[in-house]
C-alpha atoms as a PDB file:
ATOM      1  CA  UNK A   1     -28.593   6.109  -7.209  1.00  0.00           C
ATOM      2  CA  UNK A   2     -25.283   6.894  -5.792  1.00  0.00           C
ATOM      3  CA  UNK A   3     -22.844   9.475  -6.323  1.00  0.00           C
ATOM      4  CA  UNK A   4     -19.545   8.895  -7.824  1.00  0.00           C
ATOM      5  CA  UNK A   5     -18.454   6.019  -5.684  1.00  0.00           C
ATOM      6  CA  UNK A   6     -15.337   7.214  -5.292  1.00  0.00           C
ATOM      7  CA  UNK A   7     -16.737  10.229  -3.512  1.00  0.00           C
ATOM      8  CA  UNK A   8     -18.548   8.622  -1.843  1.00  0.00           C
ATOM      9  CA  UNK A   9     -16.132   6.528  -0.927  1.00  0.00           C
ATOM     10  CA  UNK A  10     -13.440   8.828  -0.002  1.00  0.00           C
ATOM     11  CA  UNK A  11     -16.037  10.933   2.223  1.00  0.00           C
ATOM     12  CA  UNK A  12     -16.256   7.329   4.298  1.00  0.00           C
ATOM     13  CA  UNK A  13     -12.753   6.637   4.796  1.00  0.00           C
ATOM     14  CA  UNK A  14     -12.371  10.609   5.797  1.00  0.00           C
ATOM     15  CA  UNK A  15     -15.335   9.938   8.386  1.00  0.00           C
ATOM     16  CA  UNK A  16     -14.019   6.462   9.864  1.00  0.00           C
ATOM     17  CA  UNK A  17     -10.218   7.718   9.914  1.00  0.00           C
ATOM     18  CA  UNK A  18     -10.687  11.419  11.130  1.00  0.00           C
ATOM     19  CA  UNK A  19     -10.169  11.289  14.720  1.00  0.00           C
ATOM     20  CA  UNK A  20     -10.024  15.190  15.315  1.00  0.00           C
ATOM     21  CA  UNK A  21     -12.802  15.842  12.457  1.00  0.00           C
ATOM     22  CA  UNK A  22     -10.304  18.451  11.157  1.00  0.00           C
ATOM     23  CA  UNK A  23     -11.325  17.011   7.325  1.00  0.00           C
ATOM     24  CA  UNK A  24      -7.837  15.529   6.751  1.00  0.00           C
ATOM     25  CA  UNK A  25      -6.225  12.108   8.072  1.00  0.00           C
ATOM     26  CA  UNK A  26      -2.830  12.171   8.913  1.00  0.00           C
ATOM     27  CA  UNK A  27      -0.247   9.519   9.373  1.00  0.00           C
ATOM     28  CA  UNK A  28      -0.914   9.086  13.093  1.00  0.00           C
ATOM     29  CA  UNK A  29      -4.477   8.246  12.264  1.00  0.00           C
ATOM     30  CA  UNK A  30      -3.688   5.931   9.897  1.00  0.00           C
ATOM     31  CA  UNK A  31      -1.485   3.983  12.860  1.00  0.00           C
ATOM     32  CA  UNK A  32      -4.347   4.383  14.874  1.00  0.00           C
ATOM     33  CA  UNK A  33      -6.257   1.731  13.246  1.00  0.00           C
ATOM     34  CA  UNK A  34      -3.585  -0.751  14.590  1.00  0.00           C
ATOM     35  CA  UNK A  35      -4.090  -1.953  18.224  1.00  0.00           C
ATOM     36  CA  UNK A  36      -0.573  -1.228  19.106  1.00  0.00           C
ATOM     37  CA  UNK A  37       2.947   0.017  17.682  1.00  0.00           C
ATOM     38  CA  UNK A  38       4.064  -3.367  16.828  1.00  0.00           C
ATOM     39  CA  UNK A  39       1.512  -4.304  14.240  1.00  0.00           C
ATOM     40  CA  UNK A  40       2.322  -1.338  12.332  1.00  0.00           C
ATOM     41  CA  UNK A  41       6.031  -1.877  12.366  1.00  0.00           C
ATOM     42  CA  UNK A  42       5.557  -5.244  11.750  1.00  0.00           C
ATOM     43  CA  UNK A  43       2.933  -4.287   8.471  1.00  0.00           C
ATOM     44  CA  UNK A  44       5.573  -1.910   7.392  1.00  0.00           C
ATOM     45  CA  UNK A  45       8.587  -4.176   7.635  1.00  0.00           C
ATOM     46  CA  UNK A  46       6.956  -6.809   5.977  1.00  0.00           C
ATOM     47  CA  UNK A  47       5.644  -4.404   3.011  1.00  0.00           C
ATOM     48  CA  UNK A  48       9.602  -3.648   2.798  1.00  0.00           C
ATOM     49  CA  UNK A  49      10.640  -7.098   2.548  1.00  0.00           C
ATOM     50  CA  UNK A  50       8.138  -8.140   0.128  1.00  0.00           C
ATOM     51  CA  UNK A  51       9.358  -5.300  -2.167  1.00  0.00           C
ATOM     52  CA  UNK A  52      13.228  -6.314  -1.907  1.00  0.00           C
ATOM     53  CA  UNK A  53      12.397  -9.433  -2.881  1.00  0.00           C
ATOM     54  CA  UNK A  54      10.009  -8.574  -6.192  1.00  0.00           C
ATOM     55  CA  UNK A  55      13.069  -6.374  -7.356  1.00  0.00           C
ATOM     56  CA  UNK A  56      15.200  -9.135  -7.256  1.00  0.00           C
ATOM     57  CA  UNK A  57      12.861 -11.450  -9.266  1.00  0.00           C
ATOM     58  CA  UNK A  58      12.654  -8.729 -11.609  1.00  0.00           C
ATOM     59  CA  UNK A  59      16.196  -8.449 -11.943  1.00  0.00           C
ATOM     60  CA  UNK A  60      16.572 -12.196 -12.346  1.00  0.00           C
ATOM     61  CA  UNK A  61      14.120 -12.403 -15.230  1.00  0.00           C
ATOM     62  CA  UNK A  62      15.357  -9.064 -16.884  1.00  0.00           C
ATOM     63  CA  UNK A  63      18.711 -11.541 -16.877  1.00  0.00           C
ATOM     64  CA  UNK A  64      17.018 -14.156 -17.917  1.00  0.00           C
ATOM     65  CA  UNK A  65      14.716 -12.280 -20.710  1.00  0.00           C
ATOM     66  CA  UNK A  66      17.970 -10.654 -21.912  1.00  0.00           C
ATOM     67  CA  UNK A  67      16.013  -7.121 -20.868  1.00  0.00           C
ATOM     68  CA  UNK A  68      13.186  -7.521 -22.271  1.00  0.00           C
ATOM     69  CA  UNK A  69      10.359  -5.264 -19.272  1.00  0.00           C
ATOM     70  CA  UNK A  70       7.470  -7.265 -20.500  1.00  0.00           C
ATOM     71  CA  UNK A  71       8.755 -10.807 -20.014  1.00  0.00           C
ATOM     72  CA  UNK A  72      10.473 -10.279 -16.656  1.00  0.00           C
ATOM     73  CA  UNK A  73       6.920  -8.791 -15.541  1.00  0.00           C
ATOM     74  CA  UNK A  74       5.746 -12.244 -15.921  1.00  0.00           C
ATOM     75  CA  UNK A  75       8.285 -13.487 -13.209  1.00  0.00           C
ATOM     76  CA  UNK A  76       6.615 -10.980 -10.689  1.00  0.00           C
END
């Protein structure tokens, strides 16, 4: 049986991302996994512009749900 997948998984993702086998990943190994710069920026800007635009749906059904959290989660 395995370990606690999570371990296990963790100690994976630590082996595959650790260029410099110093035991910790940084940022710049994280970009790494990208072919170039402009997949990454593009990634990130698109992650940015995605969450704009779920605030604003949340604010239009906390409008529209007269505040009510749990209903305007239902328009995200």
């Amino acid at each position: 049986m395995a370990d606690n997948i999570f371990k296990t998984l963790g100690a994976y993702v630590t082996e595959v991302l650790d260029n410099d086998k110093d035991g910790a990943v940084s940022f710049e190994e994280v970009l790494g996994i990208f072919p170039n710069s402009a997949v990454a920026i593009a990634f990130v800007v698109v992650d940015l512009l995605v969450l704009v635009a779920e605030y604003r749906v949340w604010d239009v059904g906390m409008t529209i749900t007269s505040g009510d959290p749990y209903k305007a989660l239902g328009f995200v």
